[in-house]
N, C-alpha and C. Protein backbone atom coordinates (compact mmCIF):
# COMPACT_ATOMS: atom_id res chain seq x y z
N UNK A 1 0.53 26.40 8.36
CA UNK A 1 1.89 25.90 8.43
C UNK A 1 2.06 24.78 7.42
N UNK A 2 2.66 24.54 6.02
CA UNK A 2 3.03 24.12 5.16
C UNK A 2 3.46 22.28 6.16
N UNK A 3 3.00 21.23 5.35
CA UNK A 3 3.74 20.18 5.73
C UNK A 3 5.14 20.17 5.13
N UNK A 4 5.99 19.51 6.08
CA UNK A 4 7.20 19.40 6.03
C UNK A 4 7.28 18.02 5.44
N UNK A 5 7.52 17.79 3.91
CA UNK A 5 7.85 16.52 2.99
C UNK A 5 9.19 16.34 3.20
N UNK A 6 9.73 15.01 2.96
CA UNK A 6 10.71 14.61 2.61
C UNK A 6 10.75 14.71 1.63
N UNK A 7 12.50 14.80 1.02
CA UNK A 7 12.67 14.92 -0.72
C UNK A 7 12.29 13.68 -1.45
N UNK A 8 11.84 13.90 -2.19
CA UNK A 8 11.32 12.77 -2.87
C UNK A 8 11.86 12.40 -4.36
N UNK A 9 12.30 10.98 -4.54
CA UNK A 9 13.05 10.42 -5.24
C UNK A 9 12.18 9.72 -6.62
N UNK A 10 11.86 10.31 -7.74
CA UNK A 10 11.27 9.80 -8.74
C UNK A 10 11.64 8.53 -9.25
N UNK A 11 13.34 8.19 -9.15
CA UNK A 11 13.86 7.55 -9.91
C UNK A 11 13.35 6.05 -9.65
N UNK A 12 12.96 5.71 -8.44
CA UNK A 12 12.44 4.47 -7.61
C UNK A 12 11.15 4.44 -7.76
N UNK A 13 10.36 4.99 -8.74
CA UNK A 13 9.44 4.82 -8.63
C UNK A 13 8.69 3.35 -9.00
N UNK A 14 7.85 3.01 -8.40
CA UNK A 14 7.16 1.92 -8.29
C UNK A 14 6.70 1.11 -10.28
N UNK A 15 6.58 0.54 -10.88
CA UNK A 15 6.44 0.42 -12.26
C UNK A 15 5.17 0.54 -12.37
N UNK A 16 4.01 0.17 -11.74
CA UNK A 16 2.64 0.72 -11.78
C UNK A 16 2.32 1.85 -11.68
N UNK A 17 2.82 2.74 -10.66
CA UNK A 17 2.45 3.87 -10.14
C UNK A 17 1.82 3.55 -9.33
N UNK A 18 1.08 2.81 -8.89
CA UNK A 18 -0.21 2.77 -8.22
C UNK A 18 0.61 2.08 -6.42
N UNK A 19 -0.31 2.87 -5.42
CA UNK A 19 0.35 2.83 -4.35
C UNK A 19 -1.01 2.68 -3.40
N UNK A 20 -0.58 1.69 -2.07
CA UNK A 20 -1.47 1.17 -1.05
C UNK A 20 -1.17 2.78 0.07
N UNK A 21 -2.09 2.51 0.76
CA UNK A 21 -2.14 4.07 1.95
C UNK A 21 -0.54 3.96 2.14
N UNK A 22 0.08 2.99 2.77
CA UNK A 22 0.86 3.15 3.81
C UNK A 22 2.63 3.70 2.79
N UNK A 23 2.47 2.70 1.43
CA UNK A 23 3.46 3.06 0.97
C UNK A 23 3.56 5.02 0.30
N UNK A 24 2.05 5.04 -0.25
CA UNK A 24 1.58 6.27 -0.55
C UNK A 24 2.21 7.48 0.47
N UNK A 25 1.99 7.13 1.81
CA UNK A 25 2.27 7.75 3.28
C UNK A 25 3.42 7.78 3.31
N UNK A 26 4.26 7.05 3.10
CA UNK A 26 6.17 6.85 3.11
C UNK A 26 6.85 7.57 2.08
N UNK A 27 5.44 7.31 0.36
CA UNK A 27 6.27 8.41 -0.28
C UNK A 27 6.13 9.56 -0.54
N UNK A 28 5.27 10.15 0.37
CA UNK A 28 4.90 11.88 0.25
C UNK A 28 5.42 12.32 1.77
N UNK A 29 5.56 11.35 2.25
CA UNK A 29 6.07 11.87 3.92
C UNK A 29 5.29 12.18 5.02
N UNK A 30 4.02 12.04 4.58
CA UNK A 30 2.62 12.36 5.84
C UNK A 30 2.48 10.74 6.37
N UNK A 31 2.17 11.01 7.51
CA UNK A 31 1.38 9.96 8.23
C UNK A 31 0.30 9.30 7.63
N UNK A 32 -0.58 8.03 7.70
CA UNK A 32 -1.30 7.16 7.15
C UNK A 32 -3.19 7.93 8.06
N UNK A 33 -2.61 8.59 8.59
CA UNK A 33 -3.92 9.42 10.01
C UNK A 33 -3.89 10.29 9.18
N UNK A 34 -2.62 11.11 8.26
CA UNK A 34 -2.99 12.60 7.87
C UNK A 34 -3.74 12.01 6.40
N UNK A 35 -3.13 10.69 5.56
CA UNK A 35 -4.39 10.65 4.35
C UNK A 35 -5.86 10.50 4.53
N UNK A 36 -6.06 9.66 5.76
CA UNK A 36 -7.29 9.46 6.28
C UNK A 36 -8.21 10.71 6.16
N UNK A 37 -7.45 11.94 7.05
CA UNK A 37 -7.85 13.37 7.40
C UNK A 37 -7.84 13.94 5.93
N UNK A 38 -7.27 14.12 4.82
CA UNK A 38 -7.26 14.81 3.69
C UNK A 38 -8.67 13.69 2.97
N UNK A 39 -8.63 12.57 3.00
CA UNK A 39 -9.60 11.55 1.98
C UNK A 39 -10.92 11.96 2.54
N UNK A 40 -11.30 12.27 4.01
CA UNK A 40 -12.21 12.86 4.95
C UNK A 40 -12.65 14.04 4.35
N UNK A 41 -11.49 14.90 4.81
CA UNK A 41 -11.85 16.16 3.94
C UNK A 41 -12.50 16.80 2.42
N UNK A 42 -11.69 15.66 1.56
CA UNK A 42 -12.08 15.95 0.46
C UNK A 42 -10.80 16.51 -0.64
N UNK A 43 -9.88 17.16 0.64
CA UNK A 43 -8.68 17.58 0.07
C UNK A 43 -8.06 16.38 -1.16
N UNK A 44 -7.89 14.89 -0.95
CA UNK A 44 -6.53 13.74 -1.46
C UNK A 44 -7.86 12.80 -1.20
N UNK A 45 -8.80 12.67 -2.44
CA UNK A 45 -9.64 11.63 -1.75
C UNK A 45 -9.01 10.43 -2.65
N UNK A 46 -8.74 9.11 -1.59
CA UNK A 46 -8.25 7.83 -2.65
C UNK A 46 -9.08 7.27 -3.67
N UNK A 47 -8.51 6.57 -4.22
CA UNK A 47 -9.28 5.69 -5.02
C UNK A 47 -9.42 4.45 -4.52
N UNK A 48 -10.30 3.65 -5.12
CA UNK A 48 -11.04 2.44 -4.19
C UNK A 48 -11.04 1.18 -5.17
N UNK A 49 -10.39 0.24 -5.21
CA UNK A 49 -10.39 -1.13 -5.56
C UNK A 49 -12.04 -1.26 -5.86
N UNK A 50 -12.67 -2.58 -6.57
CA UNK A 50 -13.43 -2.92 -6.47
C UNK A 50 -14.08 -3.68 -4.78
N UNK A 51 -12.73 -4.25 -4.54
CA UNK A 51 -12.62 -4.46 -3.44
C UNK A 51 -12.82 -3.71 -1.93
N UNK A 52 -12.80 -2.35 -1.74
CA UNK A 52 -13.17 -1.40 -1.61
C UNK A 52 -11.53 -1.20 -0.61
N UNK A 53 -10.21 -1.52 -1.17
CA UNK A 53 -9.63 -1.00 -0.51
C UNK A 53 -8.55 0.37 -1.39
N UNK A 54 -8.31 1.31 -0.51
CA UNK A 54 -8.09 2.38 -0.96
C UNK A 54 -6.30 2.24 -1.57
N UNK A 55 -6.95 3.05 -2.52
CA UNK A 55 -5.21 3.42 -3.08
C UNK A 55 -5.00 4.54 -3.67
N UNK A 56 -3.56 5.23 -4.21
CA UNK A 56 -3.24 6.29 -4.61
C UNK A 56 -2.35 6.31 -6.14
N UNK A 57 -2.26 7.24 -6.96
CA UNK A 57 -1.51 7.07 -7.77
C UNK A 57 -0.40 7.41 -8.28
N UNK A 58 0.48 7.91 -8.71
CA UNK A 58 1.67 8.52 -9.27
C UNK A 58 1.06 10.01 -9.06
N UNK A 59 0.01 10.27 -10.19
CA UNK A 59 -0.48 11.67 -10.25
C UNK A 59 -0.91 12.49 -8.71
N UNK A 60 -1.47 11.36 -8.23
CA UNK A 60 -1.45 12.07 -6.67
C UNK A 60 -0.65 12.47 -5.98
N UNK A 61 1.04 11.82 -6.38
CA UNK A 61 1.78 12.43 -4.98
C UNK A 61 2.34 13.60 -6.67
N UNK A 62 2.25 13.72 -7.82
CA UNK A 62 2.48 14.96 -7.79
C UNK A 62 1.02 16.29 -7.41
N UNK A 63 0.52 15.86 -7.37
CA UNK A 63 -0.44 16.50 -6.57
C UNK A 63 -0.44 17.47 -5.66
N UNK A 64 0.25 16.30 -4.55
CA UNK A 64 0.01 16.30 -3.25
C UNK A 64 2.29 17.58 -3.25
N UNK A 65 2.74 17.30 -3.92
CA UNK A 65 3.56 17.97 -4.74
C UNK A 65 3.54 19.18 -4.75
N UNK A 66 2.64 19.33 -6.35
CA UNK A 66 2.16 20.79 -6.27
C UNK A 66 1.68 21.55 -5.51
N UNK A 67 0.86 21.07 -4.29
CA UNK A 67 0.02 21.81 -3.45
C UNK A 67 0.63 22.24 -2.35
N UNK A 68 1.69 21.43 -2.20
CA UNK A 68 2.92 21.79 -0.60
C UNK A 68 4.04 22.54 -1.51
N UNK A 69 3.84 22.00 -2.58
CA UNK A 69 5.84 22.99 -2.84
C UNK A 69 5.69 23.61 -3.95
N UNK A 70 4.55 23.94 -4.70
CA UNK A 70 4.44 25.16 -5.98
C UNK A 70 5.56 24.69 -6.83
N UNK A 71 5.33 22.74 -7.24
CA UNK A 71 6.81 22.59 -8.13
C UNK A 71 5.84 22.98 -9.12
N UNK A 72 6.53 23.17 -10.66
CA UNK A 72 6.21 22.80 -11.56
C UNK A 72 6.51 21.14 -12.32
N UNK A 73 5.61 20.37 -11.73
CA UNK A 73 5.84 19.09 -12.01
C UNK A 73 4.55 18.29 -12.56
């Protein structure tokens, strides 16, 4: 059963790209439990600060994109 995304708005995008779990989670539309479960998996694994806290990038939510909605993006 395909996740159900919200439409997602490029134009707001952040000027880094670079995104913490929770905002990452708000802008692909999954829960902060379902990145956990994909970074687990292996499916969406984050990237890690030196600091060792996790983050995501622009390229990931088209990613995460391509893999739920077959855009060409």
């Amino acid at each position: 059963m395909p996740l159900k995304i919200k439409e997602f708005d490029l134009s707001n995008e952040d000027e880094a790209g670079v995104y913490n779990t929770s905002r990452f989670a708000e802008k692909v539309g999954v829960s902060a439990a379902k990145l956990r479960e994909w970074d687990n998996s292996g499916f969406l694994v984050a990237k890690r600060t030196v600091t060792g806290q996790k983050y995501y990038t622009k390229d990931d939510v088209m990613y995460v994109l391509r893999e739920f909605y077959y855009l060409d993006v």
